[in-house]
N, C-alpha and C. Protein backbone atom coordinates (compact mmCIF):
# COMPACT_ATOMS: atom_id res chain seq x y z
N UNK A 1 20.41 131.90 45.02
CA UNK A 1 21.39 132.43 45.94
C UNK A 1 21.71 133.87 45.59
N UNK A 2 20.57 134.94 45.74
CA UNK A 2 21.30 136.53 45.70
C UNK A 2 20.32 137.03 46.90
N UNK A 3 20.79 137.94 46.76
CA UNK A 3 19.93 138.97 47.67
C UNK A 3 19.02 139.89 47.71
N UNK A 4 18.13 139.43 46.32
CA UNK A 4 17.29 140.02 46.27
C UNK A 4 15.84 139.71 46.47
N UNK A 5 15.73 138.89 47.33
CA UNK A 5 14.66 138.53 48.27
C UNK A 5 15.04 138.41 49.47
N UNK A 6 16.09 139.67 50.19
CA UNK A 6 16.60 139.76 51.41
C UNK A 6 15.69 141.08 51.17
N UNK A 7 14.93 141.49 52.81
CA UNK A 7 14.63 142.59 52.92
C UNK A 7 15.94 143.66 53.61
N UNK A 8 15.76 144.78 53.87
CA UNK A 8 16.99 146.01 54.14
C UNK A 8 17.70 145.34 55.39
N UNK A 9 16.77 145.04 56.37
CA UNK A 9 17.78 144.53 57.60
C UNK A 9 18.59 143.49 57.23
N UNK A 10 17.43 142.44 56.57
CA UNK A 10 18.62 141.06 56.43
C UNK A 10 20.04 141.50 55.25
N UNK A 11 20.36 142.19 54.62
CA UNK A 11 20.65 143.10 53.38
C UNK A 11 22.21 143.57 54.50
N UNK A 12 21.36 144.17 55.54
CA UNK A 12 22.60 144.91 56.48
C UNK A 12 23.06 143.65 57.36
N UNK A 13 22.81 142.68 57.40
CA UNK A 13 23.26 141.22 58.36
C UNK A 13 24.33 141.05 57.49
N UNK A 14 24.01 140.82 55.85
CA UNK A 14 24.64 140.13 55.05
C UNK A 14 25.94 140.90 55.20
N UNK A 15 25.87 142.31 55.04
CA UNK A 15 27.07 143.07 55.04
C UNK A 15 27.90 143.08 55.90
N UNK A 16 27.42 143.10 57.18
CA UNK A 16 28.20 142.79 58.39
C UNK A 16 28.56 141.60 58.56
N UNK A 17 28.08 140.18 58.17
CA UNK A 17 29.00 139.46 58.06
C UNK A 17 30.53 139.36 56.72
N UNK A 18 30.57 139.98 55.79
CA UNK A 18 31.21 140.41 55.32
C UNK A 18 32.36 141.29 55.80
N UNK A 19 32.01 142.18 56.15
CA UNK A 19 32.81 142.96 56.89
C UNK A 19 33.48 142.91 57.91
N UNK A 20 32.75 141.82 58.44
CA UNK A 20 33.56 141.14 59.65
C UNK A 20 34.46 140.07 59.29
N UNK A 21 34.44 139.22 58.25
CA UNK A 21 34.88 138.31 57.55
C UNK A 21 36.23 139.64 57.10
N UNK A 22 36.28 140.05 56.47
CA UNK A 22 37.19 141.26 55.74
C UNK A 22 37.99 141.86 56.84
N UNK A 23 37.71 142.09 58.28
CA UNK A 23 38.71 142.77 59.28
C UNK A 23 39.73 141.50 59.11
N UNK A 24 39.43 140.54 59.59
CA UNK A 24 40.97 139.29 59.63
C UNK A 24 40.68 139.18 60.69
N UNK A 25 39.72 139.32 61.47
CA UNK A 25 39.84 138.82 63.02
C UNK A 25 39.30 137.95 63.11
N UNK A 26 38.42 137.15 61.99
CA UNK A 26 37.61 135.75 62.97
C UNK A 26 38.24 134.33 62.04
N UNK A 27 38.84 134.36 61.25
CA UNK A 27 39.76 133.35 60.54
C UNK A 27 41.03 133.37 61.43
N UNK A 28 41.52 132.14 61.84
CA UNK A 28 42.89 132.10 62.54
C UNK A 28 44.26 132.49 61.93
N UNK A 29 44.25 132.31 60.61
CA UNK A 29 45.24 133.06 60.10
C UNK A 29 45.13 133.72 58.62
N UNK A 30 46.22 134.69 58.45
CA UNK A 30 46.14 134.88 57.00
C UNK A 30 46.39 133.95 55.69
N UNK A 31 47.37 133.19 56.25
CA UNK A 31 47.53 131.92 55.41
C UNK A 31 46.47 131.42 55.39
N UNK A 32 45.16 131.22 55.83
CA UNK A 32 44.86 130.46 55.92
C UNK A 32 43.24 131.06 55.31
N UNK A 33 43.30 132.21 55.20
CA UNK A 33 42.06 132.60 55.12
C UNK A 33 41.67 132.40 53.24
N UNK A 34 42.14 132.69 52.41
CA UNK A 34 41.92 132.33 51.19
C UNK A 34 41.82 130.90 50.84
N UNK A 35 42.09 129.67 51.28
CA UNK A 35 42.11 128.27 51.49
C UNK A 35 40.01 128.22 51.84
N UNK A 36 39.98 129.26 53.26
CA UNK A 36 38.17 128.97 53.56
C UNK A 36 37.76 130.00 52.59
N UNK A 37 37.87 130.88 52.41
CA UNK A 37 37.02 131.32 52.07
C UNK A 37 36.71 131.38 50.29
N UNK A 38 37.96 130.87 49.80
CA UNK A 38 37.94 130.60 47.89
C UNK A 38 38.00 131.93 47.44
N UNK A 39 38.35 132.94 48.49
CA UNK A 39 39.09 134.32 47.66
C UNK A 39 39.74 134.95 48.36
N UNK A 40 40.62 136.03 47.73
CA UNK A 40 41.41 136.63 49.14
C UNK A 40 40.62 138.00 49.62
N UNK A 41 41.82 138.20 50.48
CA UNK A 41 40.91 139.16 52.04
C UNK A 41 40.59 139.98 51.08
N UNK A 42 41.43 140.50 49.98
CA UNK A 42 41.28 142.26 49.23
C UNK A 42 40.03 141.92 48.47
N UNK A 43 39.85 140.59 47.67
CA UNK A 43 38.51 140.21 46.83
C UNK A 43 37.45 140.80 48.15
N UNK A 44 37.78 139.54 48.87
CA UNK A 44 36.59 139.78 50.03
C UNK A 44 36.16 141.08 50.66
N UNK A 45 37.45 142.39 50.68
CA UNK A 45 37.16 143.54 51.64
C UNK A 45 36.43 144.68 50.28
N UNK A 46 36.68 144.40 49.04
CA UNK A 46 35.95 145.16 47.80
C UNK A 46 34.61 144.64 47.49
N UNK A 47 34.61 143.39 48.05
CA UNK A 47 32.95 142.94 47.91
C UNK A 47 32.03 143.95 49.09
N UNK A 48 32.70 143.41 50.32
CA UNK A 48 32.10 143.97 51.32
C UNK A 48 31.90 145.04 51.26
N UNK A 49 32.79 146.30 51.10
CA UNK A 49 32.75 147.67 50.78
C UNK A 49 31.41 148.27 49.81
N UNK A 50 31.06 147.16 48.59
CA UNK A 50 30.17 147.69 48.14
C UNK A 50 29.01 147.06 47.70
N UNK A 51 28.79 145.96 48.93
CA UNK A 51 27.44 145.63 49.10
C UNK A 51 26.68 145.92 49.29
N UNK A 52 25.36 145.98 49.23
CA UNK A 52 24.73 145.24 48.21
C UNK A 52 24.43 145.74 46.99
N UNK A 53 24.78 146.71 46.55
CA UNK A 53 25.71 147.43 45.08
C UNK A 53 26.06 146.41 44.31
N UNK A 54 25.99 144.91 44.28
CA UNK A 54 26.73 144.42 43.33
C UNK A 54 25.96 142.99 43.14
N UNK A 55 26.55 142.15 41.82
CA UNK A 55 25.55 141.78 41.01
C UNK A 55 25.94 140.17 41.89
N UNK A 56 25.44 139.56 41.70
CA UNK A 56 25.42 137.64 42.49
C UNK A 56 24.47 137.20 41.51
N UNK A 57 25.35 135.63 41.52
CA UNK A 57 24.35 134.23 40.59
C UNK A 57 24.17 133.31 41.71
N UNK A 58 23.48 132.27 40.81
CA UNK A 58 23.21 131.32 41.43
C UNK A 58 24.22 130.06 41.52
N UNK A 59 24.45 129.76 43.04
CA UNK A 59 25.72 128.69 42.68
C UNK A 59 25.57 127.24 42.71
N UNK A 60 23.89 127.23 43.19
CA UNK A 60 23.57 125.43 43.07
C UNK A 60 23.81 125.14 41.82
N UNK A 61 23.14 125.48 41.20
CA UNK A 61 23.10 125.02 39.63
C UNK A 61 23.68 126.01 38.83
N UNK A 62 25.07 125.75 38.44
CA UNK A 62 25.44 126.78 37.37
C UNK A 62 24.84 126.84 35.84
N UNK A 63 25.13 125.18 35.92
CA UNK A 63 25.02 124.50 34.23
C UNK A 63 23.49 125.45 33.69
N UNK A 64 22.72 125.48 34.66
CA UNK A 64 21.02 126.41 34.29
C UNK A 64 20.74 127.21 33.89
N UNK A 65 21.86 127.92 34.62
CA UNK A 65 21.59 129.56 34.24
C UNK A 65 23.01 129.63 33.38
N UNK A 66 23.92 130.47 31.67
CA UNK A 66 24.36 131.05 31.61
C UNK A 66 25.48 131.27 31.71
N UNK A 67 24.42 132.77 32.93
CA UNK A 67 25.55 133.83 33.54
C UNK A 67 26.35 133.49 34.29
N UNK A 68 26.29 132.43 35.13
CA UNK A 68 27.20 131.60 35.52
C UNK A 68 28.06 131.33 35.32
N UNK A 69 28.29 130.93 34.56
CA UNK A 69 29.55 130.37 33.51
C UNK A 69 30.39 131.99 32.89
N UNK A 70 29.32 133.01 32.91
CA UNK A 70 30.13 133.81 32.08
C UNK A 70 30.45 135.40 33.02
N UNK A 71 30.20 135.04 33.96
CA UNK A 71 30.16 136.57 34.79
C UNK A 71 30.88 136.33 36.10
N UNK A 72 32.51 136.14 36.13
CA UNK A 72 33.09 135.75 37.20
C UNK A 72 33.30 136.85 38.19
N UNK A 73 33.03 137.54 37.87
CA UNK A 73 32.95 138.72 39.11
C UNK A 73 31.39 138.24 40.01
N UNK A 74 30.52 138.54 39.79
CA UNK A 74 29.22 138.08 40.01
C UNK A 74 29.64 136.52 40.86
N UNK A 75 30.15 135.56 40.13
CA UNK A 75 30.73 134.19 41.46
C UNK A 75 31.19 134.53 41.86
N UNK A 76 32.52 135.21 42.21
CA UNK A 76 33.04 135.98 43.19
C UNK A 76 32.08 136.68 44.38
N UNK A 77 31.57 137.52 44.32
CA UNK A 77 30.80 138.24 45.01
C UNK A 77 30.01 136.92 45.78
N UNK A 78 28.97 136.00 44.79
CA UNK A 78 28.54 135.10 45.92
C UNK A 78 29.11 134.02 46.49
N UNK A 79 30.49 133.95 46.00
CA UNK A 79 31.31 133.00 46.61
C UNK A 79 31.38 133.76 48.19
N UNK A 80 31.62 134.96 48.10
CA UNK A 80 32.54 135.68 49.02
C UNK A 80 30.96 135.89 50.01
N UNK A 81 30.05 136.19 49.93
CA UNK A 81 28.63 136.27 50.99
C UNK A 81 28.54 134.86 51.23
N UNK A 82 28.84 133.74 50.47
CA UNK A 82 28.29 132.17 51.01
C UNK A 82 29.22 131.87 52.10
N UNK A 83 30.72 132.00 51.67
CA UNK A 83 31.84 131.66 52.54
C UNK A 83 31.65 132.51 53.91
N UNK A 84 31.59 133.80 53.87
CA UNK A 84 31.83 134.74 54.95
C UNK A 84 30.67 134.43 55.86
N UNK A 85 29.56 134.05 55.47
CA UNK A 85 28.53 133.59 56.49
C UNK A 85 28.45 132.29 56.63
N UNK A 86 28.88 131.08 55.56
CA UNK A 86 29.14 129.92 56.50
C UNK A 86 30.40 129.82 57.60
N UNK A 87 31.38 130.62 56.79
CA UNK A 87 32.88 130.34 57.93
C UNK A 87 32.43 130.98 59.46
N UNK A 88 31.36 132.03 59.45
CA UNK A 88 30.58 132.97 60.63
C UNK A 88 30.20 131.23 61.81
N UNK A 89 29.46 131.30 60.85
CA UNK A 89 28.50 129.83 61.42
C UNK A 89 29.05 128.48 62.24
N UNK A 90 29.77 127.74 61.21
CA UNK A 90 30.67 126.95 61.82
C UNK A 90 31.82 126.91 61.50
N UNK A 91 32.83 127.88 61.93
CA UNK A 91 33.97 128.04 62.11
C UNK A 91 34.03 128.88 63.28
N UNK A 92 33.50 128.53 64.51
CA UNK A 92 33.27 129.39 65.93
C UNK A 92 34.57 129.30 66.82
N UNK A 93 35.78 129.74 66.06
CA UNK A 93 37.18 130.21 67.21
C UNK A 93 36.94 131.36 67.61
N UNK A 94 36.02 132.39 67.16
CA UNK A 94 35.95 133.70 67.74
C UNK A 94 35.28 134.07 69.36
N UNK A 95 35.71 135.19 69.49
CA UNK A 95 34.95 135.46 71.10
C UNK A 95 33.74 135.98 70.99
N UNK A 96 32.92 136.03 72.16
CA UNK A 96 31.74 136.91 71.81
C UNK A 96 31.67 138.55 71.55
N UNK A 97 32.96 138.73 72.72
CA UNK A 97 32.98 139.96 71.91
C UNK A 97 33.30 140.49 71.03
N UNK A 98 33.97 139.65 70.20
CA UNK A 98 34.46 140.06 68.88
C UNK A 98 33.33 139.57 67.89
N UNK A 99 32.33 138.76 68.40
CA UNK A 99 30.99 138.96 67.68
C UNK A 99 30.22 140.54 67.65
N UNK A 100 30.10 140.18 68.76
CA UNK A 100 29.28 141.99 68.98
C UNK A 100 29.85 143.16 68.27
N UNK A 101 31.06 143.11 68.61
CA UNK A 101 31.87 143.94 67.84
C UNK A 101 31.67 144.35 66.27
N UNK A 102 31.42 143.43 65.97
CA UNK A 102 31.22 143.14 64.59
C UNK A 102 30.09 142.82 63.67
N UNK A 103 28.99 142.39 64.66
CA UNK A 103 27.87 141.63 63.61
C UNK A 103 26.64 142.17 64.98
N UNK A 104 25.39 142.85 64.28
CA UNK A 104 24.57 143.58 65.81
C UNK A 104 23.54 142.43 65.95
N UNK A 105 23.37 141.00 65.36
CA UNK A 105 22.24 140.16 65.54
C UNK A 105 22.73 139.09 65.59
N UNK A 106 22.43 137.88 66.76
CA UNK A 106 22.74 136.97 67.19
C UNK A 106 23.34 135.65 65.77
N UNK A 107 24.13 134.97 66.12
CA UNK A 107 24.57 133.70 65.62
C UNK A 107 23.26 132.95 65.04
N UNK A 108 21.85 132.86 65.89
CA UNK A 108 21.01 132.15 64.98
C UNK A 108 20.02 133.20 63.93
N UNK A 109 20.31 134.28 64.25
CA UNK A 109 19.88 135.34 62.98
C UNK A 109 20.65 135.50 61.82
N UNK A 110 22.17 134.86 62.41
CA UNK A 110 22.50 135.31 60.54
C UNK A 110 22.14 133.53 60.46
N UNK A 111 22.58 132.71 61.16
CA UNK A 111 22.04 131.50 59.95
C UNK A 111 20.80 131.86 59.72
N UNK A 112 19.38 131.90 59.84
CA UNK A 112 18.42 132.44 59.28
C UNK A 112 18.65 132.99 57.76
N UNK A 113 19.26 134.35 57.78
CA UNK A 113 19.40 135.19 56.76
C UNK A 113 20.31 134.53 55.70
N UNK A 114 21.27 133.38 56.18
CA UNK A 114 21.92 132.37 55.45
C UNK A 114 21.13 131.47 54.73
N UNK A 115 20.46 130.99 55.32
CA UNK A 115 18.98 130.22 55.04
C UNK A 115 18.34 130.56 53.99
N UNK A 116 17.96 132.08 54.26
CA UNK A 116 16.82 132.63 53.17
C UNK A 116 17.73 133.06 51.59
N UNK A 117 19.28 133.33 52.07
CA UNK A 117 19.58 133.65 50.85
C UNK A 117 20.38 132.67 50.28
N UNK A 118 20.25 131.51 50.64
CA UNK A 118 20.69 130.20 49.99
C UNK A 118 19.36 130.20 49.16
N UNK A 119 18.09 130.27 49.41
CA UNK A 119 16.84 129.92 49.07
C UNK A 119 16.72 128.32 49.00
């Protein structure tokens, strides 16, 4: 689970769902948004800001690797790309235009790019 077998476009999907996750417009509330997503908006809007600049583990298997266990910034970061593109996915209260707005490739392109960087 990182992004470094994302090529540049899928790289810029990832970010824009981030960033769109980070405005506050597609979660129904603020209360409510640290509950989905397992960090808050400011974690989430400093990830986004300097993606893909920043380091991610693997979250199937922690016990495997480590760094896992020892690099909580790094879970953070892929907490905050797993959440922001599953809550994208199925958590659909948003409009379309506040898709477009926000993310330039269709609903089944980021699951795709969700896909590939789950591995």
């Amino acid at each position: 689970m990182t992004s470094k077998n994302l090529y540049k476009q899928e790289k810029k999907v990832v970010k824009e769902c981030l960033l769109a996750i980070a405005s506050g417009n597609f979660l129904d509330d603020d209360w409510e948004f640290e509950t989905l997503m397992g960090i808050t908006l400011k974690e989430t809007n400093l990830i986004a800001i300097n993606y893909p600049n920043i380091q991610e583990v693997c979250l199937k298997n922690p016990s495997t690797n480590s760094s896992c266990n020892n690099n909580r910034v790094a879970q953070l970061n892929s907490i905050a790309i797993n959440n922001s593109m599953n809550n994208l996915i199925g958590y659909q209260k948003w409009s379309t235009n506040l898709w477009s707005e926000h993310i330039s490739v269709s609903i089944d392109e980021v699951e795709r790019v969700f896909k590939k960087w789950k591995g």
